[in-house]
N, C-alpha and C. Protein backbone atom coordinates (compact mmCIF):
# COMPACT_ATOMS: atom_id res chain seq x y z
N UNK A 1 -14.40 -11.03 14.56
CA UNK A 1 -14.63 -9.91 13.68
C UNK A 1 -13.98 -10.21 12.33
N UNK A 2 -14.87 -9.52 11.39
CA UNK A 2 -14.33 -9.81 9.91
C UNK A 2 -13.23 -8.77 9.81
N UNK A 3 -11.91 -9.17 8.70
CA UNK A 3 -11.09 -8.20 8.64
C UNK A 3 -11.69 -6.88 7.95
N UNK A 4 -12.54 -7.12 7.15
CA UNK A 4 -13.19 -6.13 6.44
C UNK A 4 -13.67 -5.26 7.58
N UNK A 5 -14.22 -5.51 8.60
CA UNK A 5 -14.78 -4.79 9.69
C UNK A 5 -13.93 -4.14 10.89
N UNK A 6 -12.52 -4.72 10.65
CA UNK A 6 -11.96 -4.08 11.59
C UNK A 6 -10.43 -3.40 10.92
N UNK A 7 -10.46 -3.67 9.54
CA UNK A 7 -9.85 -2.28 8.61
C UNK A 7 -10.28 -1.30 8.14
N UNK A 8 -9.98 0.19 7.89
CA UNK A 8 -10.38 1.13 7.77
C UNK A 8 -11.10 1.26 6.11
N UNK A 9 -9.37 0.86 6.01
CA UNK A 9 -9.64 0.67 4.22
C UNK A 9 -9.06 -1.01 3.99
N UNK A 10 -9.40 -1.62 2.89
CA UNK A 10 -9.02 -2.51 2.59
C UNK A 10 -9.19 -2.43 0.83
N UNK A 11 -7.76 -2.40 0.35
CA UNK A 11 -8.13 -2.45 -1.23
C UNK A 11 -7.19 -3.16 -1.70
N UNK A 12 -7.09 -3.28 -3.00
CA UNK A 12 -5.99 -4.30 -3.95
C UNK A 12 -5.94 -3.30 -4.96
N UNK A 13 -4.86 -3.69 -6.07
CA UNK A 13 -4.24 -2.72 -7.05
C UNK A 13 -2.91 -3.03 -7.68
N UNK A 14 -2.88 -3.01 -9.12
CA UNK A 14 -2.05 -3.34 -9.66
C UNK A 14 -0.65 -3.10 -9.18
N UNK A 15 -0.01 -3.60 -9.18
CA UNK A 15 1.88 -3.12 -9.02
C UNK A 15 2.61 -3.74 -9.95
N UNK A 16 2.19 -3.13 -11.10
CA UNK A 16 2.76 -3.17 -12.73
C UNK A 16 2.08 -4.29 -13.26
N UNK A 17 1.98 -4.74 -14.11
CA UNK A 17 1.26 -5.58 -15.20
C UNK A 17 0.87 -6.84 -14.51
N UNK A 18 2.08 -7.75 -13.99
CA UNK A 18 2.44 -8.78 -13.49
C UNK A 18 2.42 -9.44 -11.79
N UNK A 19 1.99 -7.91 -11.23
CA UNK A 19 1.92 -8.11 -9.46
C UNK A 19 0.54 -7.64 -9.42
N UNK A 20 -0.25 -8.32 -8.13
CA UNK A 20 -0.78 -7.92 -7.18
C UNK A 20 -0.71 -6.96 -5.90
N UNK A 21 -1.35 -5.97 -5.21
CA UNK A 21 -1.11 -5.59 -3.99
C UNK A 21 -2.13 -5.32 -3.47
N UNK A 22 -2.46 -6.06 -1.96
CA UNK A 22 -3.23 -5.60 -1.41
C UNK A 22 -2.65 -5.25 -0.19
N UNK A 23 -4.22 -4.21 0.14
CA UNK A 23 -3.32 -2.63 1.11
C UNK A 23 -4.30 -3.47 2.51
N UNK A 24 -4.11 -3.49 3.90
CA UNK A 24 -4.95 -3.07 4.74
C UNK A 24 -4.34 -2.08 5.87
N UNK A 25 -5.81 -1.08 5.55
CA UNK A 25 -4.91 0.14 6.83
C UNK A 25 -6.17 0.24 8.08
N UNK A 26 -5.44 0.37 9.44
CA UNK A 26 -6.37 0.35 10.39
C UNK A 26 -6.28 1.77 11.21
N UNK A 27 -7.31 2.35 11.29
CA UNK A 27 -7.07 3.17 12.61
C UNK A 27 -6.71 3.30 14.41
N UNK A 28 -7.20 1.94 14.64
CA UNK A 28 -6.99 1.63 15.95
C UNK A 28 -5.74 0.59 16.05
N UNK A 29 -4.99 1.29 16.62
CA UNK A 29 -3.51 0.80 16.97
C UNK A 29 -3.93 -0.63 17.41
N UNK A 30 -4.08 -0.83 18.61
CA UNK A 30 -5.13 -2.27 19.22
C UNK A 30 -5.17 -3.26 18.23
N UNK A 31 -5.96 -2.85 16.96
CA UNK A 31 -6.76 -3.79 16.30
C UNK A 31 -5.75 -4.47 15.02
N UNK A 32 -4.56 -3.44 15.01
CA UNK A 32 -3.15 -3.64 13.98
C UNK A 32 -2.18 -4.25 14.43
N UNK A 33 -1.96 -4.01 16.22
CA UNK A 33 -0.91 -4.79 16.62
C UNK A 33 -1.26 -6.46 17.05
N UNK A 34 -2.79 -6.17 17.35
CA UNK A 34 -3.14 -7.96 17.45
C UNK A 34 -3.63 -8.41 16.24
N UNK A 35 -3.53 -7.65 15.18
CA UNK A 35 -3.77 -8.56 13.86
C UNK A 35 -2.05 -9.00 13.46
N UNK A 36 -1.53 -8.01 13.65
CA UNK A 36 0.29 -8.18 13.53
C UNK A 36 0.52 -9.32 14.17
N UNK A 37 0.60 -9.26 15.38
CA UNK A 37 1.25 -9.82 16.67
C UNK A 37 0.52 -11.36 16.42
N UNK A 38 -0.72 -11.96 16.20
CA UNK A 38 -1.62 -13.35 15.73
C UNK A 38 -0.60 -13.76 14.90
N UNK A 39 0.16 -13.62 13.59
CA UNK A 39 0.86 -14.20 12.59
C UNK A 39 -0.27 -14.68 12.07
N UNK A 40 -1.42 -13.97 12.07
CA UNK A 40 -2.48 -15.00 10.62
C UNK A 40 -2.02 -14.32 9.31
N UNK A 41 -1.67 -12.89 9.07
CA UNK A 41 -1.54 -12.85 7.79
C UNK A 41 0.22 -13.58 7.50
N UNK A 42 0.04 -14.60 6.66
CA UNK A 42 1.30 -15.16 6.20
C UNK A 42 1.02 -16.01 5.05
N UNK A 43 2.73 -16.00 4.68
CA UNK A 43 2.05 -16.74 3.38
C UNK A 43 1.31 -17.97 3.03
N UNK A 44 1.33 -18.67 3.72
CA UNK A 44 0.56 -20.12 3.94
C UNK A 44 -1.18 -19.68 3.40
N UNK A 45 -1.56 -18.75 4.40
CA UNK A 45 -2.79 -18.13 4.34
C UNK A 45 -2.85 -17.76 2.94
N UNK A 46 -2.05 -16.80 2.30
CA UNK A 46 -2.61 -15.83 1.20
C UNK A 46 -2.29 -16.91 0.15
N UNK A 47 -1.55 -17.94 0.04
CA UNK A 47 -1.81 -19.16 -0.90
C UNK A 47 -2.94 -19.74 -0.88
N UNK A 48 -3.82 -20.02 0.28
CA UNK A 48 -4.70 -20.41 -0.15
C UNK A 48 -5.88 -20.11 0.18
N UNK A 49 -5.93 -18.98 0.11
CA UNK A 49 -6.82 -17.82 -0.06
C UNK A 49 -6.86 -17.48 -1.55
N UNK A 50 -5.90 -17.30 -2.41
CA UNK A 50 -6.00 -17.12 -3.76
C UNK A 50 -5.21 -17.97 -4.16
N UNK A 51 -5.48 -19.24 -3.88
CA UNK A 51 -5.21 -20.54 -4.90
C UNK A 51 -3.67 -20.39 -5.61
N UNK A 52 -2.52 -19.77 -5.14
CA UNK A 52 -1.28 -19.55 -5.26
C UNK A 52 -0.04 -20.29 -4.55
N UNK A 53 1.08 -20.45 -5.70
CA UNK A 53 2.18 -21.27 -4.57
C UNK A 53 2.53 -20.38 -3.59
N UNK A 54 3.32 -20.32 -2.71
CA UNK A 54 3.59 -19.70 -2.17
C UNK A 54 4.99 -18.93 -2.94
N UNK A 55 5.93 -19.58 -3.67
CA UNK A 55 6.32 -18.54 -4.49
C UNK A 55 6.63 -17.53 -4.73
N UNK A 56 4.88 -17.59 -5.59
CA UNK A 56 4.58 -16.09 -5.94
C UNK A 56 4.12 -15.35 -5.62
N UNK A 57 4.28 -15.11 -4.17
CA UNK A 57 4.03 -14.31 -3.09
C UNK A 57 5.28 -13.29 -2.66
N UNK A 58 5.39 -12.16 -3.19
CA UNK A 58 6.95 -11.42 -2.97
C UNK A 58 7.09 -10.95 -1.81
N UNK A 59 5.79 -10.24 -1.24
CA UNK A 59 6.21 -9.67 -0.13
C UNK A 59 5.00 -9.90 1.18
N UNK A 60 4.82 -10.20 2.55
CA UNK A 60 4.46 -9.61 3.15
C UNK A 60 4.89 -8.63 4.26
N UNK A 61 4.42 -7.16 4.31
CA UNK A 61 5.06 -6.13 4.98
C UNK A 61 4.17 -5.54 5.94
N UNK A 62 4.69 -5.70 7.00
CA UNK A 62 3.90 -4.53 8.11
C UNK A 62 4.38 -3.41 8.36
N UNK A 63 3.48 -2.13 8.18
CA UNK A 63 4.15 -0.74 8.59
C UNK A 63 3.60 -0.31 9.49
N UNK A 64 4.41 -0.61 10.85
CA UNK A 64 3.75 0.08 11.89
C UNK A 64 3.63 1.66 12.39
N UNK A 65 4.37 2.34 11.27
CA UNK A 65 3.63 4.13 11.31
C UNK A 65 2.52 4.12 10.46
N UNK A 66 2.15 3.21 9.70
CA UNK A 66 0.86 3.85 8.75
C UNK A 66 0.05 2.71 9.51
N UNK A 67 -0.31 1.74 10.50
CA UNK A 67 -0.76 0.90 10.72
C UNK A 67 -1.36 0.14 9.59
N UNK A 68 -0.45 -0.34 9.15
CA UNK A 68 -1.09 -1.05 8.09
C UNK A 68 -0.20 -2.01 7.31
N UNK A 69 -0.43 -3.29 6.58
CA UNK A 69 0.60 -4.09 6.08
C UNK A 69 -0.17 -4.09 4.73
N UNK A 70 1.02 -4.70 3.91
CA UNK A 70 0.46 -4.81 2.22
C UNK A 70 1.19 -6.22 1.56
N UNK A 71 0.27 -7.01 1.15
CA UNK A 71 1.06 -8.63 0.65
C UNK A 71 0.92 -8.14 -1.20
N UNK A 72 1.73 -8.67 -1.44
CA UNK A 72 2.27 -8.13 -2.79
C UNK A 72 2.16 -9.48 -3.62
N UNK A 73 1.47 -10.18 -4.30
CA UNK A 73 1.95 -11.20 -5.19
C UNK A 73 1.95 -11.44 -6.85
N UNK A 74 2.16 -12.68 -7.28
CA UNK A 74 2.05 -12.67 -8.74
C UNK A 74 0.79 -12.66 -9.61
N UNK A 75 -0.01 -12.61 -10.14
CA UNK A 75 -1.43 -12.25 -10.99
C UNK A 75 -1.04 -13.46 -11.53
N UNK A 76 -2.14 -14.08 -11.79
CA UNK A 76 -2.20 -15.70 -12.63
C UNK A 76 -1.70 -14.99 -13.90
N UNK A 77 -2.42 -14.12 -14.58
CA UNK A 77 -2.22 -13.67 -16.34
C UNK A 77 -1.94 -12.06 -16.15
N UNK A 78 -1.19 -11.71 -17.10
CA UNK A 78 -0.87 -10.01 -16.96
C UNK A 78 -1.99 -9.23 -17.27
N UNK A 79 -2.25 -8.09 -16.41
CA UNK A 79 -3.15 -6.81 -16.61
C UNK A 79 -3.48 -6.74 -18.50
N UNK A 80 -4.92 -6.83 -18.39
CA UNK A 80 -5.09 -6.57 -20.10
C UNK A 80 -5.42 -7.65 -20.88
N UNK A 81 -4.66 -8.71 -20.49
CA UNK A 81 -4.58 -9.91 -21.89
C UNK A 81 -5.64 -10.56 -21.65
N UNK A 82 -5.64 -11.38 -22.38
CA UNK A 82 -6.66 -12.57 -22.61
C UNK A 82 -7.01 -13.49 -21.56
N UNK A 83 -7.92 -13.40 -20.73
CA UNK A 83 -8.76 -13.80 -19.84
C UNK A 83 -8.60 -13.49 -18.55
N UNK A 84 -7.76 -12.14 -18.40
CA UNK A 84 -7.90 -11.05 -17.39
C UNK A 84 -9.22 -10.64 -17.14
N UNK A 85 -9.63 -10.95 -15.68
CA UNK A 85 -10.82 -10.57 -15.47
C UNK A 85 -10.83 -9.37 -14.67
N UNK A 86 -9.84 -8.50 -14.43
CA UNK A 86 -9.78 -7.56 -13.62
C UNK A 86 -9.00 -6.58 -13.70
N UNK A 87 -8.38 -5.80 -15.14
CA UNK A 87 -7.50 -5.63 -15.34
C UNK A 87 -6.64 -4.45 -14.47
N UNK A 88 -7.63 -3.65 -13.55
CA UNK A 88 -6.84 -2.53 -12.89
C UNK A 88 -6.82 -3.02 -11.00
N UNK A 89 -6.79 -4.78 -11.00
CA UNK A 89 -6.78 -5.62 -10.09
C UNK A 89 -7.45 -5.16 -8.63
N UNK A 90 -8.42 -4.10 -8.54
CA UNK A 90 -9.23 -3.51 -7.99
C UNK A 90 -10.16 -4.62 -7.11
N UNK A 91 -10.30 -5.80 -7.61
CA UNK A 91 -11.55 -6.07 -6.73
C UNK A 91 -10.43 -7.84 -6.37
N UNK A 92 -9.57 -7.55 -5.94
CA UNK A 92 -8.35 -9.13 -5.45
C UNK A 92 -8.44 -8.99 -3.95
N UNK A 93 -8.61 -7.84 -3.12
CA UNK A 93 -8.70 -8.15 -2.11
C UNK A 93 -9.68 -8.74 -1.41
N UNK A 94 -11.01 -9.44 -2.14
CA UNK A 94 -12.42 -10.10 -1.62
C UNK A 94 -11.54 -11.22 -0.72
N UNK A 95 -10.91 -11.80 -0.94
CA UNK A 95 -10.53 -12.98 -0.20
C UNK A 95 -10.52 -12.83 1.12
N UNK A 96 -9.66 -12.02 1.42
CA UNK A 96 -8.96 -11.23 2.46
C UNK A 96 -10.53 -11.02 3.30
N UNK A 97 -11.52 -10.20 2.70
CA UNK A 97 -13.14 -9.78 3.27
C UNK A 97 -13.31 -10.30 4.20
N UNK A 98 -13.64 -11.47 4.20
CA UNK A 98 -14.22 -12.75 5.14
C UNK A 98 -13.40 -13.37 6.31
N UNK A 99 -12.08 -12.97 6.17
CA UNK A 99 -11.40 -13.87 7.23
C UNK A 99 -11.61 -13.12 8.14
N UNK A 100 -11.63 -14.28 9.31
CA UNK A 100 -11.86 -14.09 11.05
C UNK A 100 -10.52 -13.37 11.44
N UNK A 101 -10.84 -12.49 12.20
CA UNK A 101 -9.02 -12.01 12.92
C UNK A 101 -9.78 -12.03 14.60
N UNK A 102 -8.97 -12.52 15.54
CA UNK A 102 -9.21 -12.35 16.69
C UNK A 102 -8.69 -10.87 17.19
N UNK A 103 -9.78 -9.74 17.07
CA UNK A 103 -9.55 -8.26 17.75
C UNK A 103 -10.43 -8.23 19.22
C-alpha cells in the first residue's frame, strides 16, 4: 500500500522561512504502529527522497496520541526568494506519496 493510501491526511508546510514539515496522520492505530514499528520513515529515507544530507533533517517525531509523525527539515532556498518554487511549501510532501509501507 501507498503511504498516501493508508494516511488520512498527508501534508507539508512551512515551519518559518527556512524549514520544511511534513505531517502524516492516520486513523487506524494498526496502520501507525506498523508504519512506526517498520523504521522505514528515517533519515536515510527522507535524504533521499528529497535529495538532502542528512543534516538537514532536524527532526523525525512520532506521536502516538495523534497517530501520527512529522519530519521537519531544511528548504534548499528560503520561502519567497529567488527560485523558490513553493513558497507556502504546500506541495513537499509528493515524495513521501509513492512510497510502499508494508500495512
Amino acid at each position: 500500500m501507498k503511504l498516501v493510501d493508508a494516511a488520512k491526511v498527508l501534508r507539508s508546510k512551512n515551519s518559518g522561512p527556512f524549514e520544511i514539515t511534513v505531517d502524516a496522520l492516520f486513523t487506524d492505530s494498526e496502520i501507525y504502529y506498523k508504519i512506526k514499528n517498520s523504521g522505514i520513515i528515517n533519515k536515510d529515507l527522507v535524504s533521499k527522497l528529497y535529495n538532502i544530507e542528512q543534516d538537514k533533517i532536524m527532526h523525525i517525531v512520532f506521536f502516538d496520541q495523534a497517530l501520527g509523525f512529522k519530519i521537519t527539515f531544511a528548504r534548499k532556498v528560503s520561502s519567497g526568494t529567488f527560485l523558490d518554487r513553493d513558497v507556502y511549501g504546500a506541495q513537499q510532501h509528493a515524495p513521501l506519496m509513492e512510497l510502499e509501507v508494508d500495512v
